[in-house]
N, C-alpha and C. Protein backbone atom coordinates (compact mmCIF):
# COMPACT_ATOMS: atom_id res chain seq x y z
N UNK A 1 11.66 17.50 -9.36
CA UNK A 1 10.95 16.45 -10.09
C UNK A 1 11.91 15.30 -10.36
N UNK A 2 11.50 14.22 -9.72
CA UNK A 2 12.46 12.94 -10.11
C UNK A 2 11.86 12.13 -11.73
N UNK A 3 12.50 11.15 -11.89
CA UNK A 3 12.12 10.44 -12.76
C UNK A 3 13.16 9.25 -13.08
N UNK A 4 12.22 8.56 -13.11
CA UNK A 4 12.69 6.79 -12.91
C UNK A 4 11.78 5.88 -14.20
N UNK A 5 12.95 5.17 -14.91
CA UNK A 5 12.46 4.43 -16.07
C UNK A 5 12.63 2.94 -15.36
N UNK A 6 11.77 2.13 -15.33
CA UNK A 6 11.87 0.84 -14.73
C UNK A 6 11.38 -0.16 -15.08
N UNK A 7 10.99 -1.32 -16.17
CA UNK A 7 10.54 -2.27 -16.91
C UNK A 7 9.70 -1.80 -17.83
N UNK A 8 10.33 -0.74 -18.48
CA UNK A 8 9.42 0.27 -19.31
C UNK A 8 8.27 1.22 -18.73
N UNK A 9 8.33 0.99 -17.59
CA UNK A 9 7.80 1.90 -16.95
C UNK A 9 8.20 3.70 -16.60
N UNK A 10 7.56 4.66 -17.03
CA UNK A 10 8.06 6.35 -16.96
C UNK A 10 7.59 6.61 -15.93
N UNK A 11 7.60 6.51 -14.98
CA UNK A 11 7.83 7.27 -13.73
C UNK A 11 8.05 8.37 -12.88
N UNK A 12 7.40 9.63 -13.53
CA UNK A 12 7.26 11.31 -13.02
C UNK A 12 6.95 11.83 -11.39
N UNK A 13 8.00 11.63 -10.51
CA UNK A 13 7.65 12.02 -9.33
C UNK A 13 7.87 13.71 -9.11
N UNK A 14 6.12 13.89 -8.54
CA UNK A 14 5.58 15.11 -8.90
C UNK A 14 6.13 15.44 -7.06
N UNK A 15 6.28 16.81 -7.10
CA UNK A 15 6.49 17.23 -5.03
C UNK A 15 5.96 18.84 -5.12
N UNK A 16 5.83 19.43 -3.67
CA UNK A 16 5.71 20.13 -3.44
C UNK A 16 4.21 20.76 -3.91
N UNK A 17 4.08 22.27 -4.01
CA UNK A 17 3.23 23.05 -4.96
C UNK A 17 4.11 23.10 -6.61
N UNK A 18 2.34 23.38 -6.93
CA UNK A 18 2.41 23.19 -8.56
C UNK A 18 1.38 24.41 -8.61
N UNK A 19 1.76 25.58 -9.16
CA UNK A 19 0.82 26.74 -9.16
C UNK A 19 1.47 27.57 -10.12
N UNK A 20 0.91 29.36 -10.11
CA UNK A 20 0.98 29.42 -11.19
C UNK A 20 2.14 30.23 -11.53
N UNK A 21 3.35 29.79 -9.95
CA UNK A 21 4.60 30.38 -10.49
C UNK A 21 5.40 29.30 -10.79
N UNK A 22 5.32 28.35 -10.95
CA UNK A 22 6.02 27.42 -11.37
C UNK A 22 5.44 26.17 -12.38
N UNK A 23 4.42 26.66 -12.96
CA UNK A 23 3.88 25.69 -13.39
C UNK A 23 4.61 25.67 -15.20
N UNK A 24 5.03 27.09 -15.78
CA UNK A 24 5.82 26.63 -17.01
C UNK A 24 6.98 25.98 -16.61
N UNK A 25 7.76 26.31 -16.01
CA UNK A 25 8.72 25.26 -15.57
C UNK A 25 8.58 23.81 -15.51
N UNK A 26 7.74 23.42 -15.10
CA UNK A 26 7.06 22.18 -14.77
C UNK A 26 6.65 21.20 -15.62
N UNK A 27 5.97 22.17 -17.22
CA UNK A 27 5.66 21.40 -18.27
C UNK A 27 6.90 21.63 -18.96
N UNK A 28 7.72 22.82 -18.79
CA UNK A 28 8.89 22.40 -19.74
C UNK A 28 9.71 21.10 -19.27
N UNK A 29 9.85 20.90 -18.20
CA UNK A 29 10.85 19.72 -17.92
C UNK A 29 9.99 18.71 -17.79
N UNK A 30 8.50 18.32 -18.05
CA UNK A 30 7.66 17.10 -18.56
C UNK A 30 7.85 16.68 -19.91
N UNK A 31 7.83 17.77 -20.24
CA UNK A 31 8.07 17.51 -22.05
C UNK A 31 9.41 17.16 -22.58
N UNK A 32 10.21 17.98 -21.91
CA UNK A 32 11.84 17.42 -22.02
C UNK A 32 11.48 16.16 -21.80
N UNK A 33 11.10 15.66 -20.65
CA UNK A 33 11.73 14.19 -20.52
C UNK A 33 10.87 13.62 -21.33
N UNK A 34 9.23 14.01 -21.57
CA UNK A 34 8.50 13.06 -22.98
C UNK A 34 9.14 12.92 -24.17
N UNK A 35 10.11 13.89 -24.37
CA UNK A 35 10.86 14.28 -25.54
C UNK A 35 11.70 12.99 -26.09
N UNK A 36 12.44 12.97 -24.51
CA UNK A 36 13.52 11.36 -24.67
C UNK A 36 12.85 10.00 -25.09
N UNK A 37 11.62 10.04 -24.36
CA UNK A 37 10.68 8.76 -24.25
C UNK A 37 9.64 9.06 -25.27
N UNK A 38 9.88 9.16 -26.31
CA UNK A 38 7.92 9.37 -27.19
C UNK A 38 7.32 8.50 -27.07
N UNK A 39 7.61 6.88 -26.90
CA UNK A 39 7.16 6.00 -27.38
C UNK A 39 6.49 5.41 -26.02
N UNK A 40 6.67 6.26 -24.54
CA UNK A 40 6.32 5.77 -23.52
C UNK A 40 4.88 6.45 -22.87
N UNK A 41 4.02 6.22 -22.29
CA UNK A 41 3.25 7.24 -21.65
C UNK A 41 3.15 7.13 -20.23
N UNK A 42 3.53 8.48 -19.61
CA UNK A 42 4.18 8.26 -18.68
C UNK A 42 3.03 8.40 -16.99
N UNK A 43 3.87 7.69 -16.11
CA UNK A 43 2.80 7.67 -14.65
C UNK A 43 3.17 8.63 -14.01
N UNK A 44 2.27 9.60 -13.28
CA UNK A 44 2.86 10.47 -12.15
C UNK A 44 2.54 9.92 -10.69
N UNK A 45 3.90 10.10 -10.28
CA UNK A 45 3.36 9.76 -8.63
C UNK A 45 3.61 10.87 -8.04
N UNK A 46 2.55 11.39 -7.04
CA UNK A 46 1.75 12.27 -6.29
C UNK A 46 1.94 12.13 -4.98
N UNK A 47 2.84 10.91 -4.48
CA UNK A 47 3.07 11.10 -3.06
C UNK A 47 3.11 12.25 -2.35
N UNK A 48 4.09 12.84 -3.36
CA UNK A 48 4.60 14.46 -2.27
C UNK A 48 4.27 15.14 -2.62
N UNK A 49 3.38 15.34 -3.61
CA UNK A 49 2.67 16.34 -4.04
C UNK A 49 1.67 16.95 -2.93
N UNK A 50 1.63 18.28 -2.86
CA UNK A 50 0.83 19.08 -1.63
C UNK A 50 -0.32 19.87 -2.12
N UNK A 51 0.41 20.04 -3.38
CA UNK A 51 -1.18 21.48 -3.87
C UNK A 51 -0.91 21.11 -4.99
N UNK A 52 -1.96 21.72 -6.24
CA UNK A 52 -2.03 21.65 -7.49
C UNK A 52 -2.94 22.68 -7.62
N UNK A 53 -2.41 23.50 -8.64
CA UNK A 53 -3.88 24.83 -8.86
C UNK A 53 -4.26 24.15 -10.18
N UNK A 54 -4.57 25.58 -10.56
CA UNK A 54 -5.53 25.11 -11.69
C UNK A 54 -4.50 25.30 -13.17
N UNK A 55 -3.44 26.35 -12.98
CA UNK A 55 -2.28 26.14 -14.00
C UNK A 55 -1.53 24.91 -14.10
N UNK A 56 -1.53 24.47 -12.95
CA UNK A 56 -0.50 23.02 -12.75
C UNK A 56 -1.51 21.99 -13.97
N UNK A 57 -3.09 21.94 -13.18
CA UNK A 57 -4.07 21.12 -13.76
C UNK A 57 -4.07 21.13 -15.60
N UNK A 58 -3.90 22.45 -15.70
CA UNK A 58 -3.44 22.66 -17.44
C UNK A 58 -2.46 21.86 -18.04
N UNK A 59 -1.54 21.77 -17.11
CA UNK A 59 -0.13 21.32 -17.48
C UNK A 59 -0.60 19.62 -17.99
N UNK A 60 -0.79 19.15 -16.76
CA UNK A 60 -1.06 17.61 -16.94
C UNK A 60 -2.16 17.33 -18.03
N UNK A 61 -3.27 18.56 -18.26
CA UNK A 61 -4.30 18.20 -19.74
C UNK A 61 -2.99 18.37 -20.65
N UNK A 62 -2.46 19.00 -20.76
CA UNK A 62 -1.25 18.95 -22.03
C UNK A 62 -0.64 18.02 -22.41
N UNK A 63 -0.45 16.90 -20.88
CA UNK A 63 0.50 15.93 -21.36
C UNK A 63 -0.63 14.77 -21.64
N UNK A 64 -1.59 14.50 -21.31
CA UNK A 64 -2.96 13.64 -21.80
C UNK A 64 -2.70 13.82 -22.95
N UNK A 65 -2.97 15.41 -23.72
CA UNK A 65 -3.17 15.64 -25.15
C UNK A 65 -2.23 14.77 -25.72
N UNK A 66 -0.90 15.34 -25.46
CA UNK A 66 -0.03 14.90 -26.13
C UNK A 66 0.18 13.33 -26.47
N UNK A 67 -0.36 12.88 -25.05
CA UNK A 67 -0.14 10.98 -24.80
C UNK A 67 -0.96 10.36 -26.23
N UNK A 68 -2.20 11.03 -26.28
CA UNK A 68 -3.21 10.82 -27.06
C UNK A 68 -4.06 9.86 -25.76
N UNK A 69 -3.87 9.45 -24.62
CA UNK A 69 -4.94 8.57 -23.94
C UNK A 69 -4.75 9.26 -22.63
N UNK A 70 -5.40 8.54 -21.80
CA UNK A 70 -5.26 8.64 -20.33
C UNK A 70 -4.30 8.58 -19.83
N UNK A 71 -4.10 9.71 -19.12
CA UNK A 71 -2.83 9.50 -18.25
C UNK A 71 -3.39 8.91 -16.50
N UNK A 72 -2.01 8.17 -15.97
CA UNK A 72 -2.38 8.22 -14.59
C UNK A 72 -1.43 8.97 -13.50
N UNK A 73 -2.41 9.07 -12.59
CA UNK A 73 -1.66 9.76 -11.29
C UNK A 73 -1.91 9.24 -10.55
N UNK A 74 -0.56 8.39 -9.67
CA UNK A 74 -0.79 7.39 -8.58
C UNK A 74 -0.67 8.21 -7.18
N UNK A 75 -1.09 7.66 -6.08
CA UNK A 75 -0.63 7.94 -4.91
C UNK A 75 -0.48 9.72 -4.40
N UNK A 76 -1.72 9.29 -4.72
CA UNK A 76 -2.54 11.28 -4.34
C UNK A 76 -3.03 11.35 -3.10
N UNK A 77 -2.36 12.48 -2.18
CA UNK A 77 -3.10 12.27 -1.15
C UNK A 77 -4.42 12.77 -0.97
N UNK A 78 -4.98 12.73 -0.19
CA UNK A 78 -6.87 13.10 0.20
C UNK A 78 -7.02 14.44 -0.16
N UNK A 79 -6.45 15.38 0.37
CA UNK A 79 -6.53 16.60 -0.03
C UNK A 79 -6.35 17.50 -1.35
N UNK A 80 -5.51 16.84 -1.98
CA UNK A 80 -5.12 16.50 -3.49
C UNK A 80 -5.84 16.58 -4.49
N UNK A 81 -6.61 14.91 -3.77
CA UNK A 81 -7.66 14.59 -4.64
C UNK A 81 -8.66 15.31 -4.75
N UNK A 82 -9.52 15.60 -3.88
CA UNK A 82 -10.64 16.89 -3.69
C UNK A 82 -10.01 17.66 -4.62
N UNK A 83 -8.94 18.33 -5.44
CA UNK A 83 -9.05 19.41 -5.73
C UNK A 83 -9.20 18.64 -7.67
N UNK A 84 -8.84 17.55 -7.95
CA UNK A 84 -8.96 16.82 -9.22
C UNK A 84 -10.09 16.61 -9.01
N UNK A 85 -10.93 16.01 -7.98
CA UNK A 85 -12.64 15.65 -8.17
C UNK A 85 -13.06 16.76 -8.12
N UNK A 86 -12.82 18.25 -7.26
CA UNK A 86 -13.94 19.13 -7.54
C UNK A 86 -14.15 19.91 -9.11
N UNK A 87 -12.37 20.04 -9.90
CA UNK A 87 -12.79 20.56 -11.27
C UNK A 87 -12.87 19.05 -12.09
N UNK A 88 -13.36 17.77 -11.93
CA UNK A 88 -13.78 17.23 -12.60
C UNK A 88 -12.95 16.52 -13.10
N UNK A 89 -11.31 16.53 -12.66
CA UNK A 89 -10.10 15.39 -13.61
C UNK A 89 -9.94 14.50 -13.23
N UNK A 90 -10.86 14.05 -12.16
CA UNK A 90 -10.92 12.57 -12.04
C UNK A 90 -11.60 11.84 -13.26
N UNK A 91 -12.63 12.74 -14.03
CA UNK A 91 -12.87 11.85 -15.16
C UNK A 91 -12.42 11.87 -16.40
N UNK A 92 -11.19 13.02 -16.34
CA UNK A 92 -10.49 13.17 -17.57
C UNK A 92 -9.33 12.29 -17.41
N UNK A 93 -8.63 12.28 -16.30
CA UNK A 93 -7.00 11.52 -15.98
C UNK A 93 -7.70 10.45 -15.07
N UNK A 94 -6.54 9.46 -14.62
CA UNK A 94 -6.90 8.05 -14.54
C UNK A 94 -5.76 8.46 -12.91
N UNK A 95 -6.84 9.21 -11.74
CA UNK A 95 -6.12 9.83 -10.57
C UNK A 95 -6.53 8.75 -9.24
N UNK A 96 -5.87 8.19 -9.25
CA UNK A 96 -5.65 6.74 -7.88
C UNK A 96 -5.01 7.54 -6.59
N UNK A 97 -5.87 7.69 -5.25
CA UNK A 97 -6.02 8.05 -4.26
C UNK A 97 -4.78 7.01 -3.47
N UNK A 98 -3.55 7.67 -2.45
CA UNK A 98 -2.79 7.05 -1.84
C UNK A 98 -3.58 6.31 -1.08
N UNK A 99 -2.70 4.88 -0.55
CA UNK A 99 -3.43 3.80 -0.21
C UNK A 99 -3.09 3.81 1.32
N UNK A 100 -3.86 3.80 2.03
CA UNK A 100 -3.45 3.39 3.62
C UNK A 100 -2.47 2.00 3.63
N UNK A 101 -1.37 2.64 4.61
CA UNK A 101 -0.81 1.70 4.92
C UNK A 101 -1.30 0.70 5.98
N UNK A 102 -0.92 -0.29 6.30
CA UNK A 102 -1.27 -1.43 7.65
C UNK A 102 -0.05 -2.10 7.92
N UNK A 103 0.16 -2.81 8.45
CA UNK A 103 0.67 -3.25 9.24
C UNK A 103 -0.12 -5.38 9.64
N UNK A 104 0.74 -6.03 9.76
CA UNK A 104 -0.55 -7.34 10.09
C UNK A 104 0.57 -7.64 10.98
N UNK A 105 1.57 -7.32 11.68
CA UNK A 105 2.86 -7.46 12.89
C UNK A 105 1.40 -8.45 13.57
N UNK A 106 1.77 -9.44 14.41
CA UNK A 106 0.79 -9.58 15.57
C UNK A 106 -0.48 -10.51 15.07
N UNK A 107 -0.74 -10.29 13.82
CA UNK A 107 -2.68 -10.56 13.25
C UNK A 107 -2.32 -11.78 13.14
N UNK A 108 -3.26 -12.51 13.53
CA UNK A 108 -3.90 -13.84 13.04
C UNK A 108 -4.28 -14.59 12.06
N UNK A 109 -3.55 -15.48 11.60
CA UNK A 109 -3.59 -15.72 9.56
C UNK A 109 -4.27 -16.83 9.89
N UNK A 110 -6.44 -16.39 9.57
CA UNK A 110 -6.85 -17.36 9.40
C UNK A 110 -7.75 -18.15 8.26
N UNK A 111 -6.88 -17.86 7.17
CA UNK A 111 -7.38 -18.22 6.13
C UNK A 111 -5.49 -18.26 4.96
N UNK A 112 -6.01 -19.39 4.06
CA UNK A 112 -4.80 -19.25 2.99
C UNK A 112 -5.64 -19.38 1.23
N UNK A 113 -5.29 -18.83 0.85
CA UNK A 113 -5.75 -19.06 -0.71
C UNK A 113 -4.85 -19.43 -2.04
N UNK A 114 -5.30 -19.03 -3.05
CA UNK A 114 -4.32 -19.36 -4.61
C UNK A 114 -3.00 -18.26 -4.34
N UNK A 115 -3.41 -17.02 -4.09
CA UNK A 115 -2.90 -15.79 -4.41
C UNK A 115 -2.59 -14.84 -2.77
N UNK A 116 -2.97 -15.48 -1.84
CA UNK A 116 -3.35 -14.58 -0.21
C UNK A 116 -2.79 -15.16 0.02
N UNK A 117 -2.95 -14.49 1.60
CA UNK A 117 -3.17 -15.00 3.01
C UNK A 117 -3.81 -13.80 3.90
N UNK A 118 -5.15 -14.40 4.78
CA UNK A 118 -6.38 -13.79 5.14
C UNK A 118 -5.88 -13.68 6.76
N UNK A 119 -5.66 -12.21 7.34
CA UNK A 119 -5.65 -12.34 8.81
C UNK A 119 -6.70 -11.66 9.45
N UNK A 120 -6.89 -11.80 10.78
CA UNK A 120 -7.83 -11.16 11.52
C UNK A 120 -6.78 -9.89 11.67
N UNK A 121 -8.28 -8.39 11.46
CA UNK A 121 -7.42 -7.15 11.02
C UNK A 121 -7.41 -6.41 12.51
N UNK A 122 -8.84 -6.61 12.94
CA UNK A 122 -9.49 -6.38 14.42
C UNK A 122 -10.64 -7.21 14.41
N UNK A 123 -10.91 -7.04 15.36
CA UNK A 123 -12.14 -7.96 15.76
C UNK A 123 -13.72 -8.13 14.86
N UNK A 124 -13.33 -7.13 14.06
CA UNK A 124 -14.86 -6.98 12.75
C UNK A 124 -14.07 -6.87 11.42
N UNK A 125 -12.88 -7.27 11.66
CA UNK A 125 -12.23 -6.86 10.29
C UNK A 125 -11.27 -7.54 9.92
N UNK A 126 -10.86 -8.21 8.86
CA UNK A 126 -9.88 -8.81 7.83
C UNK A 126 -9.19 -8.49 7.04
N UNK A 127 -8.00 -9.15 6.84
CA UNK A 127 -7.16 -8.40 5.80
C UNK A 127 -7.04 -9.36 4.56
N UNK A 128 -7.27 -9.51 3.35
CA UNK A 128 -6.08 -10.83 2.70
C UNK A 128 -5.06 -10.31 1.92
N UNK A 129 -3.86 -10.29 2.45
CA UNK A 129 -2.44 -9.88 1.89
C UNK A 129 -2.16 -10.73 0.68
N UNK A 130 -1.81 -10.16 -0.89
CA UNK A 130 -1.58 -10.89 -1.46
C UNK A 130 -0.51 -10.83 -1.78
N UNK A 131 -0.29 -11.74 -2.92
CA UNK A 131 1.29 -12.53 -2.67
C UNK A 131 2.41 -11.15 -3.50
N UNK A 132 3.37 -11.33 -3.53
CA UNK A 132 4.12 -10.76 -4.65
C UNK A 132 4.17 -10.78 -5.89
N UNK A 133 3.76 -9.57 -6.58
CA UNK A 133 3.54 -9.40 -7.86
C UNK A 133 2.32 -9.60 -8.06
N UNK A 134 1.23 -9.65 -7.24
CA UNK A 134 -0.13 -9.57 -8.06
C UNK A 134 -0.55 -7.59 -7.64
N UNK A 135 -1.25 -7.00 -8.82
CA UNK A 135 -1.54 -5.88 -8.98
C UNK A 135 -2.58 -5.65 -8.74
N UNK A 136 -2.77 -4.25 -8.86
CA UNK A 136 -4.55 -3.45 -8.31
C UNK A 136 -5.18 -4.17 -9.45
N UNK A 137 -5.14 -4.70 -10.24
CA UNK A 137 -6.37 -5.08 -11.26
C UNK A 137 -6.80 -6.56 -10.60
N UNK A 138 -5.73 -7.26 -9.87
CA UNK A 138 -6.24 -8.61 -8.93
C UNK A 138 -6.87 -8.15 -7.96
N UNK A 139 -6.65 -7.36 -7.30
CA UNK A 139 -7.21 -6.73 -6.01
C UNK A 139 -8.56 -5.97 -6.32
N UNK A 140 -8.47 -5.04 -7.34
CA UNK A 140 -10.05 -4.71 -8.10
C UNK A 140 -11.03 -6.02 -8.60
N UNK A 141 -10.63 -6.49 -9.34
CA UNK A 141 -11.19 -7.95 -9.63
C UNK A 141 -11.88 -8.71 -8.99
N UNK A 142 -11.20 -9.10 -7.99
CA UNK A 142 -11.61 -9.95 -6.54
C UNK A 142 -12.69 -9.38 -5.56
N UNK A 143 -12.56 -7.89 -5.51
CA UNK A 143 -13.84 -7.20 -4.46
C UNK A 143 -14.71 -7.01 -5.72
N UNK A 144 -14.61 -6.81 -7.12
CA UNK A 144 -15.89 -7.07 -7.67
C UNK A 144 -16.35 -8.10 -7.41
N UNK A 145 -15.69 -8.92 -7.34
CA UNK A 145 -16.49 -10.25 -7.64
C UNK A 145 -16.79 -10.38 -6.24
N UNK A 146 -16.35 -9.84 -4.90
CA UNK A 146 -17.49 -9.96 -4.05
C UNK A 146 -18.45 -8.97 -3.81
N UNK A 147 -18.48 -8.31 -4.14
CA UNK A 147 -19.77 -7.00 -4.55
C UNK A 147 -20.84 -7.77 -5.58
N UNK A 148 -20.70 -8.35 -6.55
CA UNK A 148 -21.44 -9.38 -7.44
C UNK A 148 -22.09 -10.19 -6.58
N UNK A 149 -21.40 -11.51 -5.99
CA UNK A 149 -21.95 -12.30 -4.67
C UNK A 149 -22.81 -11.96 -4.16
N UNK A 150 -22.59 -10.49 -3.41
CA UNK A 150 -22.96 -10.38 -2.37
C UNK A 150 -24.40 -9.79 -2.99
N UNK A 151 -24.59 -9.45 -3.91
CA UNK A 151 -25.84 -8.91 -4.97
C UNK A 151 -26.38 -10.06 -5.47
N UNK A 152 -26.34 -10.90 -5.72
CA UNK A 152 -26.87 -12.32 -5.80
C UNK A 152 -27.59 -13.09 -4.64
N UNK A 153 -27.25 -12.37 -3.89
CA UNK A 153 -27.65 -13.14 -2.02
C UNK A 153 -26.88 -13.66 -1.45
N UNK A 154 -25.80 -14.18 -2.05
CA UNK A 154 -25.38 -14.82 -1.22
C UNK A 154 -24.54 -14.57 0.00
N UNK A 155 -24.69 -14.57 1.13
CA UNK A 155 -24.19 -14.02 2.67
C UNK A 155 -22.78 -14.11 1.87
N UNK A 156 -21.93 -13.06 2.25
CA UNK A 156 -20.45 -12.78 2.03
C UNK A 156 -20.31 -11.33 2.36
N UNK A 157 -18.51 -11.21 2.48
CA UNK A 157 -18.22 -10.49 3.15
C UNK A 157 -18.05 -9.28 2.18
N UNK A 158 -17.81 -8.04 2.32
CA UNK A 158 -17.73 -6.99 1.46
C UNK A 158 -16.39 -6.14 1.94
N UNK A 159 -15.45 -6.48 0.75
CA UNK A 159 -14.52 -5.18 0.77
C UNK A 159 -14.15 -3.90 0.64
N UNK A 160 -14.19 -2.99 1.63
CA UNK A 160 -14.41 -1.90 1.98
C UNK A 160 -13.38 -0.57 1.79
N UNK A 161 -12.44 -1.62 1.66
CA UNK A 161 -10.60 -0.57 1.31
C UNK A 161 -9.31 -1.73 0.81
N UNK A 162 -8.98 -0.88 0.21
CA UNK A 162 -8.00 -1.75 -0.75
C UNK A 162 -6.53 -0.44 0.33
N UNK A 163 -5.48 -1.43 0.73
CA UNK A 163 -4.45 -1.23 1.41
C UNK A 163 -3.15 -1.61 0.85
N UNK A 164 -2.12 -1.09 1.59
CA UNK A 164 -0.56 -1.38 1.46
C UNK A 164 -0.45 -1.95 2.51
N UNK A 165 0.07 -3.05 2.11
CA UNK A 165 1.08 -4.23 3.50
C UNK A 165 2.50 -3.97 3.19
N UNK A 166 3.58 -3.41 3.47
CA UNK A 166 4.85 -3.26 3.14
C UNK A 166 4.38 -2.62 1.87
N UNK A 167 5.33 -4.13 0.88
CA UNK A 167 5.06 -3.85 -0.46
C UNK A 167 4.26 -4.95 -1.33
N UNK A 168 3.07 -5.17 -0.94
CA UNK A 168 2.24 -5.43 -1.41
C UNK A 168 0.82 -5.13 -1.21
N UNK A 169 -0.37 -5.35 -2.04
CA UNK A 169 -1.36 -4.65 -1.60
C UNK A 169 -2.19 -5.99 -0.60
N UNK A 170 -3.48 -5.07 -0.12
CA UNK A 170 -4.10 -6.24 0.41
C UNK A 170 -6.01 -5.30 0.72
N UNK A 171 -6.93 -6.12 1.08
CA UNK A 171 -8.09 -5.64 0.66
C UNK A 171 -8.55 -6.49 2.36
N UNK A 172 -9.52 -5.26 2.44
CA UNK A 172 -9.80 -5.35 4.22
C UNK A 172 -11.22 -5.84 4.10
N UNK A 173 -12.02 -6.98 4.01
CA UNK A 173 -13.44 -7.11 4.72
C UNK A 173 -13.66 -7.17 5.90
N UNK A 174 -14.76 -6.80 5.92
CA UNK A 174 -15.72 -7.54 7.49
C UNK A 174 -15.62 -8.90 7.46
N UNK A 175 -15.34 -9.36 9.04
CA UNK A 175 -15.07 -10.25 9.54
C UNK A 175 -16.49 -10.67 9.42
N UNK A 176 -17.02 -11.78 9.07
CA UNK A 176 -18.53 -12.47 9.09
C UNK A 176 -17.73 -13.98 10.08
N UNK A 177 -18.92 -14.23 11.13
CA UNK A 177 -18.86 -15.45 11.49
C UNK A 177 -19.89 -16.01 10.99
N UNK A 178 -19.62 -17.14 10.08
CA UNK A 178 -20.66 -17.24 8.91
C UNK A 178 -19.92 -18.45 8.73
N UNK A 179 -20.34 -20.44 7.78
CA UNK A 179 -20.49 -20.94 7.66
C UNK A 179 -19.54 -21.05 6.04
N UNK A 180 -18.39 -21.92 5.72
CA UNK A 180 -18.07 -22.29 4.17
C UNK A 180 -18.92 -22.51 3.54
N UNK A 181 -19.11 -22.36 2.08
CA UNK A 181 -19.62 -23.29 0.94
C UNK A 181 -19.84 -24.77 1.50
N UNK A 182 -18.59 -25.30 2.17
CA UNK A 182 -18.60 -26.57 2.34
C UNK A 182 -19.66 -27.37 3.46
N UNK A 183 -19.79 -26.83 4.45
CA UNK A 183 -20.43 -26.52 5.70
C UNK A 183 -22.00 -26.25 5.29
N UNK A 184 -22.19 -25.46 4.73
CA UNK A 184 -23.81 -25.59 4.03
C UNK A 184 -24.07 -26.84 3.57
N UNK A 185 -23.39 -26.94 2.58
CA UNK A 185 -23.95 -28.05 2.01
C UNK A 185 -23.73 -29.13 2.68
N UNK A 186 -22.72 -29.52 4.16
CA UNK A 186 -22.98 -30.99 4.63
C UNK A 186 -24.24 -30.17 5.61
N UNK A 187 -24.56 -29.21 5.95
CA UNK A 187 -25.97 -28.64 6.86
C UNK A 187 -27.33 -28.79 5.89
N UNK A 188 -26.79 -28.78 4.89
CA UNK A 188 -28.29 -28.49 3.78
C UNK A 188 -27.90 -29.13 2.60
N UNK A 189 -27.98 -30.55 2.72
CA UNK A 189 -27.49 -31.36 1.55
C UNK A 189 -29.15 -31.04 0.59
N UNK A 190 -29.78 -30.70 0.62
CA UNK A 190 -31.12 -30.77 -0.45
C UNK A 190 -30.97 -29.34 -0.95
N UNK A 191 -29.61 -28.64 -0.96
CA UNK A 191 -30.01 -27.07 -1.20
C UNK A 191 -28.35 -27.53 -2.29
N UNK A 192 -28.18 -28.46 -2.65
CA UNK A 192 -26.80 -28.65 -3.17
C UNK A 192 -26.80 -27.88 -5.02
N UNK A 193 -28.18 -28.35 -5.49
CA UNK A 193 -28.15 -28.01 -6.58
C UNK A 193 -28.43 -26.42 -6.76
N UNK A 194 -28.81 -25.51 -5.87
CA UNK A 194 -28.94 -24.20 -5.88
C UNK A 194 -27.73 -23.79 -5.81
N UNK A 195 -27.13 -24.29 -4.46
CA UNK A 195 -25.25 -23.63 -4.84
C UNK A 195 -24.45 -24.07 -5.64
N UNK A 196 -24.28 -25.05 -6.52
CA UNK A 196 -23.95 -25.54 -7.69
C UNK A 196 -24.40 -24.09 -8.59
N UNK A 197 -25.68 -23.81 -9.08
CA UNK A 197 -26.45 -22.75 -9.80
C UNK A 197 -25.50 -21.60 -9.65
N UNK A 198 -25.46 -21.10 -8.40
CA UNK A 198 -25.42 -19.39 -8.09
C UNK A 198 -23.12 -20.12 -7.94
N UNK A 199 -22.70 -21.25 -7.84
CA UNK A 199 -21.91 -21.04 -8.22
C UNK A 199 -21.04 -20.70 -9.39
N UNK A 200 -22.00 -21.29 -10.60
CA UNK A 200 -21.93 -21.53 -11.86
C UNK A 200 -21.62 -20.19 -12.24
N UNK A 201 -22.77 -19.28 -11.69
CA UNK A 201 -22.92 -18.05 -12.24
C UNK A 201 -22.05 -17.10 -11.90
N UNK A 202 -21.45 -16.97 -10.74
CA UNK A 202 -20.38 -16.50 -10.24
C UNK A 202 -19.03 -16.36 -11.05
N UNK A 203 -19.05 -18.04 -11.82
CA UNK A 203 -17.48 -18.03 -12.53
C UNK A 203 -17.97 -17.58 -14.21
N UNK A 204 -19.03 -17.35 -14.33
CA UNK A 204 -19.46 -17.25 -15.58
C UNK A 204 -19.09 -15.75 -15.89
């Protein structure tokens, strides 16, 4: 078990099996180190984590208890996870599924924004890499708000997976060959005050 303190950040890197011969071990040296830190509540990362039974699963309700809130567990792999969603701790702990990596070597950057840059991912698909230092709550944020859009009517693209570029994240839509905001309205200048409307509502 590693552990890394980093801009106040607690940092519990979880490995291997977690079962039910090693699982007091496991909360004793969680609690040791909560011991040092009371005042912190701490993240587990799950990269290397392989199995988790159901003693391990005890362990981590212990340290929730103790936190008094939600704990999280980052970077769980697929198989992992199934075993937190089938007894249900995905809705007790705050358990974030490892992120596919990508790669954009080669892709086509055809779009720039406040916070991006948008490449062609494949031929039906997009990436927009964002910049350094923006977090999953920008990247959550942003595909709500095109899930919203796109529930409003208005033609847009829908993000389908949230990714790792190196070290930053980035969020993959469908490629739409489809027309700007700007482009409508010099095509459909009498439709100006409707997208004005459904823009309004968008930032509202």
């Amino acid at each position: 078990m590693n552990v890394t303190l980093e801009n106040n950040v607690l940092t519990i890197a979880l490995a291997g099996r977690i079962d039910s011969n090693n699982a007091a071990e496991t909360e004793k040296q969680i609690l040791a180190v909560l011991k040092e830190h009371p005042d912190l509540t701490p993240v587990f990362d799950a990269a290397e984590l392989e199995y988790i039974s159901s003693a391990g699963l005890r362990v981590l309700m212990k340290v929730r208890k103790s936190a008094g809130k939600s704990v999280t567990i980052e970077n769980v792999r697929r198989e992992v996870y199934e075993i937190f969603e089938t007894t249900g701790f995905t809705e007790i702990l705050d358990v974030q599924k490892a992120l596919r990596q990508i790669s954009i070597e080669g892709c086509e950057a055809i779009g720039q924004g406040a916070n991006g840059v948008v490449y062609r991912l494949t031929p039906d698909t997009m990436v927009k890499v964002y910049q350094h230092g923006a977090g999953l709550d920008v990247v959550n944020s942003e595909r709500e708000i095109s899930r919203q859009v796109f529930l409003m009517g208005v033609p847009s693209a829908i993000a389908f997976d949230t990714v790792r570029c190196g070290d930053t994240y980035g969020a993959v839509y469908e490629l739409l060959d489809g027309a700007t905001v700007t482009e409508r309205i010099r095509a459909n200048p009498e439709k100006l005050e409707d997208y004005a409307r459904r823009m309004g509502k968008m930032a509202s």
